[in-house]
Protein backbone atom coordinates (compact mmCIF):
# COMPACT_ATOMS: atom_id res chain seq x y z
CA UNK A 1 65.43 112.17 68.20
CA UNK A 2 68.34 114.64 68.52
CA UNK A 3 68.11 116.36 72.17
CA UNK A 4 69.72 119.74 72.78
CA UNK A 5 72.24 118.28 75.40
CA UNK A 6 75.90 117.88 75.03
CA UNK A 7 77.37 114.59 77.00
CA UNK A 8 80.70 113.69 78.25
CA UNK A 9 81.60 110.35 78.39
CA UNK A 10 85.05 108.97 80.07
CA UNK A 11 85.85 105.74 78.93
CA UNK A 12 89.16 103.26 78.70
CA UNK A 13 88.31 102.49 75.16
CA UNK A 14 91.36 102.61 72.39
CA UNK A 15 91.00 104.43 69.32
CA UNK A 16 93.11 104.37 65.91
CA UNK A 17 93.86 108.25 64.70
CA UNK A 18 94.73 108.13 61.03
CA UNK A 19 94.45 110.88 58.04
CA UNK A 20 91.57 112.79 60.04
CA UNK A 21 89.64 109.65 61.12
CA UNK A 22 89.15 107.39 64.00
CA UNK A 23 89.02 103.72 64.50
CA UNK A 24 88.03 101.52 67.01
CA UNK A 25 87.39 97.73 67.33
CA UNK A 26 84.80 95.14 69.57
CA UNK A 27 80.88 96.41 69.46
CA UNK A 28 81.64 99.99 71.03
CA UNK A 29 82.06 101.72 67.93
CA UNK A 30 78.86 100.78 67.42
CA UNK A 31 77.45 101.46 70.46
CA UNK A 32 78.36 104.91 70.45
CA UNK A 33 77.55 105.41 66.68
CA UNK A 34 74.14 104.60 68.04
CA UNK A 35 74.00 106.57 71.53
CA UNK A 36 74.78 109.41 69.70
CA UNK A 37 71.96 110.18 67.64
CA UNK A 38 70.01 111.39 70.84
CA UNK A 39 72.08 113.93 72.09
CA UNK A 40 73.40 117.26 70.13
CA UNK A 41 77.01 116.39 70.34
CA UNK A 42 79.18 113.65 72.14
CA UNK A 43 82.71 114.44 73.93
CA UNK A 44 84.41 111.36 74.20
CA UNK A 45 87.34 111.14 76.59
CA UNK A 46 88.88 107.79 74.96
CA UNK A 47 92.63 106.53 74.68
CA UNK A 48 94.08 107.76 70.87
CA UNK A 49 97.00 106.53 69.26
CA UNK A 50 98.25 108.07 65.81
CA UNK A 51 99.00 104.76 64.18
CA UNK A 52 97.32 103.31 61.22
CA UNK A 53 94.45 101.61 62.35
CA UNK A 54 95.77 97.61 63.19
CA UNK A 55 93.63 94.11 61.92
CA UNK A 56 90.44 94.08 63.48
CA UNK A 57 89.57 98.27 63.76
CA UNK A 58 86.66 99.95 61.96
CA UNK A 59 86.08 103.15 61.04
CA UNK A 60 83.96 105.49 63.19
CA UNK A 61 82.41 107.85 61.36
CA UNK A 62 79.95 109.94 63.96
CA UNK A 63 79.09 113.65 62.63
CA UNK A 64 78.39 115.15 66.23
CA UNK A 65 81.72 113.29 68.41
CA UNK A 66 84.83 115.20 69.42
CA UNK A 67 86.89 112.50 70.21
CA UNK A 68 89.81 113.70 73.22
CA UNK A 69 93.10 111.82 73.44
CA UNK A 70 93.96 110.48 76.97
CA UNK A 71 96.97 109.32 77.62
CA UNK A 72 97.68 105.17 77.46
CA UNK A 73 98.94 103.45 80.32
CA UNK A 74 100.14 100.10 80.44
CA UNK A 75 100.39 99.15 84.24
CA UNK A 76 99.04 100.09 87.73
CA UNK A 77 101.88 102.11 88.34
CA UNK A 78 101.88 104.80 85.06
CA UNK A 79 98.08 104.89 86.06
CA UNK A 80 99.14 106.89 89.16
CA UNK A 81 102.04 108.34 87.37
CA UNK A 82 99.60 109.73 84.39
CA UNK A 83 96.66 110.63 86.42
CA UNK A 84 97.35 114.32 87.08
CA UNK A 85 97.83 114.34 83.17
CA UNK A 86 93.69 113.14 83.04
CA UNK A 87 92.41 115.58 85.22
CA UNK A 88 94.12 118.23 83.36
CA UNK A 89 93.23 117.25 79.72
CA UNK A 90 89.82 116.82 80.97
CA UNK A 91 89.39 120.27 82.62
CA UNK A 92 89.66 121.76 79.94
CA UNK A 93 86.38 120.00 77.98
CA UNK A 94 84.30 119.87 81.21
CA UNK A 95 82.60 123.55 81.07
CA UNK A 96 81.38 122.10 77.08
CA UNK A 97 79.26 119.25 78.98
CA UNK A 98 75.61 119.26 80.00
CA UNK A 99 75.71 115.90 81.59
CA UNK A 100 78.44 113.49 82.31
CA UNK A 101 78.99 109.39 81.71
CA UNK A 102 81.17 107.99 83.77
CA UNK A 103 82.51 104.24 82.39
CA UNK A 104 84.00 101.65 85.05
CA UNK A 105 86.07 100.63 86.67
CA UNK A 106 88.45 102.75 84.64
CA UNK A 107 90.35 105.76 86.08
CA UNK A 108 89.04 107.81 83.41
CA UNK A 109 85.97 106.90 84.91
CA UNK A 110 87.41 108.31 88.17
CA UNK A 111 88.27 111.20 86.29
CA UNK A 112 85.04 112.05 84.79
CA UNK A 113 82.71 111.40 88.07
CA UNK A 114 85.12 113.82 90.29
CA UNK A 115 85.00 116.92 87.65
CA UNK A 116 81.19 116.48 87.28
CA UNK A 117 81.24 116.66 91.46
CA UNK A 118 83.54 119.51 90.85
CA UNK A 119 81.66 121.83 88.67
CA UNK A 120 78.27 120.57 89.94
CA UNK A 121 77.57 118.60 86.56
CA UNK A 122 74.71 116.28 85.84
CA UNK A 123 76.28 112.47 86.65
CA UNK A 124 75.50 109.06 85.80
CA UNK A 125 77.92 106.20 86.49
CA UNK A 126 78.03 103.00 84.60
CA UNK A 127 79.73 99.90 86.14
CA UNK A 128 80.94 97.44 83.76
CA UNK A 129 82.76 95.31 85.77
CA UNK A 130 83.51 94.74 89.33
CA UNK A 131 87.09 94.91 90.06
CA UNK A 132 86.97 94.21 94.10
CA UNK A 133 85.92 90.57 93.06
CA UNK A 134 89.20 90.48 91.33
CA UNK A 135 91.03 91.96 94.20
CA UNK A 136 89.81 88.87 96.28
CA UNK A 137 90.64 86.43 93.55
CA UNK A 138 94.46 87.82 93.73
CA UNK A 139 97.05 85.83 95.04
CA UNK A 140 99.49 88.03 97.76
CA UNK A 141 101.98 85.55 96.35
CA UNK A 142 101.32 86.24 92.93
CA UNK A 143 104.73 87.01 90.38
CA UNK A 144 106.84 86.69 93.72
CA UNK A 145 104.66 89.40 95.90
CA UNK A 146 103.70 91.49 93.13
CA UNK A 147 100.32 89.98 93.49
CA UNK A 148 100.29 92.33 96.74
CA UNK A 149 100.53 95.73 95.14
CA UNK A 150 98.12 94.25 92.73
CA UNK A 151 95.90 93.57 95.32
CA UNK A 152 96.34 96.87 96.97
CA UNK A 153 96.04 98.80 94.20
CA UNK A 154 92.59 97.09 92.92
CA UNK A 155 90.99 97.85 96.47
CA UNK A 156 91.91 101.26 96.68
CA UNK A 157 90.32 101.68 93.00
CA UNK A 158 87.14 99.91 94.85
CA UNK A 159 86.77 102.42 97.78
CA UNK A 160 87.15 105.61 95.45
CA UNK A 161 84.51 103.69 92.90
CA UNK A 162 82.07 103.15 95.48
CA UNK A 163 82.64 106.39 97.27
CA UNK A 164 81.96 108.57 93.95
CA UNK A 165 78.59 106.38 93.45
CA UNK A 166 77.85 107.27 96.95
CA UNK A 167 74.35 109.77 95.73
CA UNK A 168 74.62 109.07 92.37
CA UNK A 169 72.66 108.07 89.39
CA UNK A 170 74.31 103.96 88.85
CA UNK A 171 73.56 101.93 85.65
CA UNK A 172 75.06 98.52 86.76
CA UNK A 173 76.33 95.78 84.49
CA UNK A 174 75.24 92.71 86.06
CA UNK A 175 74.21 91.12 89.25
CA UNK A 176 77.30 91.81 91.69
CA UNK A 177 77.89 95.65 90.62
CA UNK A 178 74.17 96.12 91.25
CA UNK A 179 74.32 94.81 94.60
CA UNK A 180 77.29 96.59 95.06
CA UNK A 181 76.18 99.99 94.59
CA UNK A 182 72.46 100.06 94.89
CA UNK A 183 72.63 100.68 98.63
CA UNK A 184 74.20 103.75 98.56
CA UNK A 185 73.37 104.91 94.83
CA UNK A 186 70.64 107.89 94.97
CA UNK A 187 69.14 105.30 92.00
CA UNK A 188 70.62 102.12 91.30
CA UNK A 189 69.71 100.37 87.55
CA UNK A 190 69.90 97.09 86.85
CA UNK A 191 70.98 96.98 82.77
CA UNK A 192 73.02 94.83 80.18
CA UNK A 193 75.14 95.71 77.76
CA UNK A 194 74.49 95.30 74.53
CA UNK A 195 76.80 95.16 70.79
CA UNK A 196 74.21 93.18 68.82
CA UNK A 197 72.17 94.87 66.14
CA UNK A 198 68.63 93.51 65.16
CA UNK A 199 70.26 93.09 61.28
CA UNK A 200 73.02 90.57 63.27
CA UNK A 201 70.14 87.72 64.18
CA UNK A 202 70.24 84.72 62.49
CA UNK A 203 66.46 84.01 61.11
CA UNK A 204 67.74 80.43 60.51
CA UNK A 205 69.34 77.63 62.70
CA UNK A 206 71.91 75.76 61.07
CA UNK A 207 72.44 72.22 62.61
CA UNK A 208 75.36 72.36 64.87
CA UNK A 209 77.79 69.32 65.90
CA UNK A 210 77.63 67.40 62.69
CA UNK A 211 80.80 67.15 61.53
CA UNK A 212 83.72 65.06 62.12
CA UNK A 213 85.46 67.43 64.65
CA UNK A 214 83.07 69.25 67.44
CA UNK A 215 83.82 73.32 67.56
CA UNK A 216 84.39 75.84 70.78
CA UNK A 217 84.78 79.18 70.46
CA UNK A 218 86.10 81.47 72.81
CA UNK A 219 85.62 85.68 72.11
CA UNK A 220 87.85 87.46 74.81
CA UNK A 221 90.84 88.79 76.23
CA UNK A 222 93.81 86.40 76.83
CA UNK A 223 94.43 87.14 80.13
CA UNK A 224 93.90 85.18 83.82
CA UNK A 225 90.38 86.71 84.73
CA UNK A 226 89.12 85.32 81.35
CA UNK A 227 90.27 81.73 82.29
CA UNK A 228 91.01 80.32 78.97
CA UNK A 229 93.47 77.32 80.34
CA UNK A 230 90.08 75.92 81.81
CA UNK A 231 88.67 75.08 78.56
CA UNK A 232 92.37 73.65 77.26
CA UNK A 233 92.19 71.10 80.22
CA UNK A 234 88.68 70.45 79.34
CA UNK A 235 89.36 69.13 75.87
CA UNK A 236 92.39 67.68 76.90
CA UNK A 237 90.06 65.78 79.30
CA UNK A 238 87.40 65.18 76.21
CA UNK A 239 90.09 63.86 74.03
CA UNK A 240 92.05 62.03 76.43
CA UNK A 241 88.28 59.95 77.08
CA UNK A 242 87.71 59.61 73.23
CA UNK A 243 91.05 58.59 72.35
CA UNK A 244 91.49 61.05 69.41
CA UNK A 245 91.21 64.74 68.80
CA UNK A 246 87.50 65.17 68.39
CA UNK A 247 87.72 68.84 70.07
CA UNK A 248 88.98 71.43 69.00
CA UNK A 249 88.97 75.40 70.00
CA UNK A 250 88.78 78.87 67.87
CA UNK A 251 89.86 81.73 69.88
CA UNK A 252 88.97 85.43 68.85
CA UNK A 253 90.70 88.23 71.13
CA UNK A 254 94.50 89.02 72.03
CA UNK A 255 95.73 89.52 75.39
CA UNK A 256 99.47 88.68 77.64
CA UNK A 257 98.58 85.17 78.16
CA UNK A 258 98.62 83.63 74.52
CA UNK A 259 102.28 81.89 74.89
CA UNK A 260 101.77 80.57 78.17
CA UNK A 261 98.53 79.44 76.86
CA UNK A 262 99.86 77.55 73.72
CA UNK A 263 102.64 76.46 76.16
CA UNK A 264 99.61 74.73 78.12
CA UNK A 265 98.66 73.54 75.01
CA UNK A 266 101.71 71.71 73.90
CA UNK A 267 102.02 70.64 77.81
CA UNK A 268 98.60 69.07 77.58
CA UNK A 269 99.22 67.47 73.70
CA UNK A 270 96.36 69.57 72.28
CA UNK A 271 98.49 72.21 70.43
CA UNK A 272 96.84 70.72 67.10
CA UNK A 273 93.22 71.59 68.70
CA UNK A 274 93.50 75.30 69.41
CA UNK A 275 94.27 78.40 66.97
CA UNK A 276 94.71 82.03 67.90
CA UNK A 277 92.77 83.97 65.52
CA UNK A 278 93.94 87.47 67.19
CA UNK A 279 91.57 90.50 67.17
CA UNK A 280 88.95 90.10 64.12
CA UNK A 281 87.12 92.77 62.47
CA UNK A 282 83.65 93.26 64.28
CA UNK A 283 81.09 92.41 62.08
CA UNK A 284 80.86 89.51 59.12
CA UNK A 285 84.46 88.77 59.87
CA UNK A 286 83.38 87.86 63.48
CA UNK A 287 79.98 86.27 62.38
CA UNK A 288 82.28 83.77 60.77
CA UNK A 289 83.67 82.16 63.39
CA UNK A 290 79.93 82.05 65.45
CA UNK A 291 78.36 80.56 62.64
CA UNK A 292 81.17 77.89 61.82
CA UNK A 293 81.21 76.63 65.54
CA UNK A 294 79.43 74.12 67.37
CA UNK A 295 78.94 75.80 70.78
CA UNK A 296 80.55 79.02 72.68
CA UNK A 297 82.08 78.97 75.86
CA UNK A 298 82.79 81.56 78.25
CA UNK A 299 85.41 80.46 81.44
CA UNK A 300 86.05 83.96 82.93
CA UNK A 301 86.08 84.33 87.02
CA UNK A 302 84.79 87.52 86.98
CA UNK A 303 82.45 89.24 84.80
CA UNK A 304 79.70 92.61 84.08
CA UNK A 305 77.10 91.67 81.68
CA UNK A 306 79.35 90.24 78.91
CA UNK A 307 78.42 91.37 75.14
CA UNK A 308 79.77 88.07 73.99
CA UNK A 309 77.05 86.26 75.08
CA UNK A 310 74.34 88.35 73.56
CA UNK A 311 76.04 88.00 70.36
CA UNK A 312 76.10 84.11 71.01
CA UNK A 313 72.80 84.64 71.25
CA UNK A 314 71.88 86.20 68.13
CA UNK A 315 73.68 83.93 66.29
CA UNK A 316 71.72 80.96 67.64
CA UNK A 317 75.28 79.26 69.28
CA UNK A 318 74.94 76.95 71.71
CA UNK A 319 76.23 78.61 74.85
CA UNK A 320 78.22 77.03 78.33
CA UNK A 321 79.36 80.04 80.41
CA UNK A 322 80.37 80.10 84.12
CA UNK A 323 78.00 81.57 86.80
CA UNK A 324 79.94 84.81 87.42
CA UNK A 325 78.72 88.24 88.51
CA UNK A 326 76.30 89.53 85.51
CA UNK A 327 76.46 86.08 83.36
CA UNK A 328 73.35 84.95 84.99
CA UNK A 329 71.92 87.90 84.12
CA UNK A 330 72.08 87.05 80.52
CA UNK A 331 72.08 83.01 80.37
CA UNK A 332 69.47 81.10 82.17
CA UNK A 333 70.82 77.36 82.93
CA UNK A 334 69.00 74.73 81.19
CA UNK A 335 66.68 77.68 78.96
CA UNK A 336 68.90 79.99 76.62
CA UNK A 337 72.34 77.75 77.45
CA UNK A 338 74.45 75.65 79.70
CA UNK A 339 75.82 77.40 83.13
CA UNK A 340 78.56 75.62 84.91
CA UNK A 341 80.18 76.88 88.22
CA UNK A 342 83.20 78.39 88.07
CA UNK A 343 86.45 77.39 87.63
CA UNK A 344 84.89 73.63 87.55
CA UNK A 345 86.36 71.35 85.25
CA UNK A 346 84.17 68.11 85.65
CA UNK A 347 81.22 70.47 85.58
CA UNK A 348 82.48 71.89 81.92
CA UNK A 349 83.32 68.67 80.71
CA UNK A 350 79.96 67.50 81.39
CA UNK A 351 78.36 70.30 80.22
CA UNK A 352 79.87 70.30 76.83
CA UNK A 353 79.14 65.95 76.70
CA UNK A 354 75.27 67.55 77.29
CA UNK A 355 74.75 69.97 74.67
CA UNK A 356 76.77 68.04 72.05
CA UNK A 357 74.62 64.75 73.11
CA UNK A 358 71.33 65.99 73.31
CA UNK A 359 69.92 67.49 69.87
CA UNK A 360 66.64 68.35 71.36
CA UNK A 361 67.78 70.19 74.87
CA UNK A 362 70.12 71.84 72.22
CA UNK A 363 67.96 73.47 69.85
CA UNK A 364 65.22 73.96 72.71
CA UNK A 365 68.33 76.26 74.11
CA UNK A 366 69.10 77.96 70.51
CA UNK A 367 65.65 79.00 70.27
CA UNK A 368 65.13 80.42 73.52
CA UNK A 369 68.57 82.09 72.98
CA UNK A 370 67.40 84.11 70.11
CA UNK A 371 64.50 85.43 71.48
CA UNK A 372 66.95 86.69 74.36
CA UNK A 373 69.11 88.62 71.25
CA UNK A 374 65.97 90.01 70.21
CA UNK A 375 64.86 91.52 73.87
CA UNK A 376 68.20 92.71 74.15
CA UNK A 377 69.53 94.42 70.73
CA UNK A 378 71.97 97.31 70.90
CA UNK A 379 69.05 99.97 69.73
CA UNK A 380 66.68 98.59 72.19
CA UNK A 381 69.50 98.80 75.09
CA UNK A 382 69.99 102.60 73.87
CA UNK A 383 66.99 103.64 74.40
CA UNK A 384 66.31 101.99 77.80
CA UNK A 385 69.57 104.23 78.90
CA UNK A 386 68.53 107.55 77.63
CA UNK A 387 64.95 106.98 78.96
CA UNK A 388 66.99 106.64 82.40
CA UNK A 389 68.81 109.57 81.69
CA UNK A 390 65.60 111.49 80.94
CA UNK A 391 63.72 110.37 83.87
CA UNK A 392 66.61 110.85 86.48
CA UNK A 393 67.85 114.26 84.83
CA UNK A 394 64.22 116.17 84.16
CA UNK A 395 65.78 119.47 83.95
CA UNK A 396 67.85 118.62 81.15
CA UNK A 397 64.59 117.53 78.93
CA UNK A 398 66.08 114.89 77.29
CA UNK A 399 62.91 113.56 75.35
CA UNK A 400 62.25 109.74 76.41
CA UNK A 401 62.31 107.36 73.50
CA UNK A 402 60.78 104.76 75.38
CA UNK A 403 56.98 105.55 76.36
């Protein structure tokens, strides 16, 4: 169903460039290998690096994408610095786009929803994450007051973010973003985000927390909002109480944090219990570690809709997640998985003693968590989108896939 529209889409993801192709890595390769089949041709406003593609990238290999290098920033600071540089890379694809999709919170985001304002383009937000819950979560005193610019910087992000929804078409990730925006949003969607293909569920359940040591695995960034150190004191706890290392944790993902992490490791006497597995190739490389663990666990203190846990999902893992922003939105406490309260150690610890002790509760949960994969697959997802965008954009006749 290829519709004669051409969309823009501003977005903070990283891209490999090497011998004429491009490379990406986590599920939005495939994501946008997907979205793309409905629209005539895809301008994607991404962040390009000429290297050859590191561990963990795949090739993307869309016909109709013209993929447009912005420039990287590491920092709040070169954001502001670099920002002029956006506006005028982007100015120069706008007049190509019919409609525009505007990712956040990103500044390319920013970007993208200003120029459509500009030159009266077609507009449709998406919030992925909602970065004024991190602003409250910083510390003023954080790094010796750089906490405070920190701080500052993520609330004035907030204000533009919510003033450029102000009238706008908003396709929220999750429960706070929604509540956020759909006030002052001309339409305000509710929607998750999916990575998940229906070939990626399991049509078997393989019995889980069997062997001699019990499993966690933790997909994510290794940074503070993700929250790994809670699950490092929670096995220290676990092991501590058993006497010998029974626990043990896989993490998936790179990030800032990893030495001060394995630092908290050592400090704790667990260093034995955790590996680093870096960034791993989406896919059969990342099935791997699902289907070799005993349960998943997801610690962050703020959240969207996290992907994760939909893959989780389709690969029938046992799943304990804090009860952030948009997780609730996926995980159901006591149905599809475990939710604990955030940033609550006892409540994790007891969690995890629950769905390694009871077999029954556990595979109740597994079941119920595939059939959540299966409402919720990265096609389905894709469709429920661009019947949005056909519905709020009539004049565009984009035809509606889902009738």
């Amino acid at each position: 169903m290829v519709n004669n529209v051409t969309i823009g889409i501003f977005t903070v993801k990283n891209f490999a460039y090497s011998k004429g192709k491009y490379y990406t890595y986590g599920g939005f390769g495939n994501y946008i290998t997907d979205f793309s089949k409905y629209f005539k041709k895809v301008i994607l406003l991404a962040h390009v690096r000429e290297i050859e593609p590191p561990y963990g990238y795949y090739l993307v290999d869309i016909p109709n994408i013209e993929i447009v290098s912005l420039p990287l920033v590491r920092g709040e600071l070169q954001v502001l610095l670099k920002l002029r540089n956006y506006f005028k890379i982007a100015k120069k694809h706008i007049h190509k786009m019919d409609i525009i999709e505007a990712r956040m919170p990103d500044y390319s985001g920013i970007v993208g929803a200003i120029l459509a304002k500009r030159n009266n383009k077609p507009l449709f937000n998406i919030i992925i994450d909602d970065w004024y819950l991190q602003a409250k979560n910083v510390s003023f005193f954080k790094k010796g007051g750089v906490g405070t610019l920190l701080k500052i910087h993520l609330l004035i992000y907030d204000w533009l973010e919510r003033n450029l929804c102000k009238g706008e078409i908003v396709l929220a990730q999750g429960k706070t973003s929604y509540e956020k925006h759909f006030k002052n949003a001309k339409k305000c969607f509710k929607i998750l985000s999916s990575a998940h293909q229906k070939k990626d569920i399991v049509n078997e359940l393989y019995p889980k927390f069997t062997e001699d040591q019990f499993t966690i695995l933790n997909v994510a960034r290794l940074n503070s909002v993700k929250n790994q150190q809670l699950i490092l004191h929670a096995v220290a706890l676990l092991n501590k109480e058993l006497g010998f290392n029974k626990w043990k944790i896989e993490h998936v993902g790179e990030g800032s944090k990893k030495n001060e992490l394995f630092k908290l490791a050592q400090k704790l006497g667990i260093e034995d219990c955790i590996r680093f597995n870096g960034r791993v190739k989406y896919g059969k490389d990342l099935w791997h570690f699902f289907n070799n663990a005993d349960c998943f666990v997801l610690s962050s203190t703020s959240e969207g809709t996290p992907k994760v846990l939909l893959e989780a999902c389709a690969r029938g893992l046992p799943i304990i997640a804090s009860d952030v922003a948009g997780v609730t939105t996926t995980i159901k406490h006591n149905k599809n998985g475990y939710v604990f309260s955030s940033n609550n150690i006892n409540e994790l610890v007891r969690r995890l003693k629950e769905v390694s002790e009871n077999k029954q509760n556990r595979f109740k949960m597994r079941l119920e968590a595939i059939e959540t994969a299966k409402e919720n697959t990265l096609e389905y997802r894709n469709k429920e989108m661009v019947s949005i965008i056909s519905k709020s954009f009539p004049d565009l006749n984009i035809k509606c896939p889902l009738k």
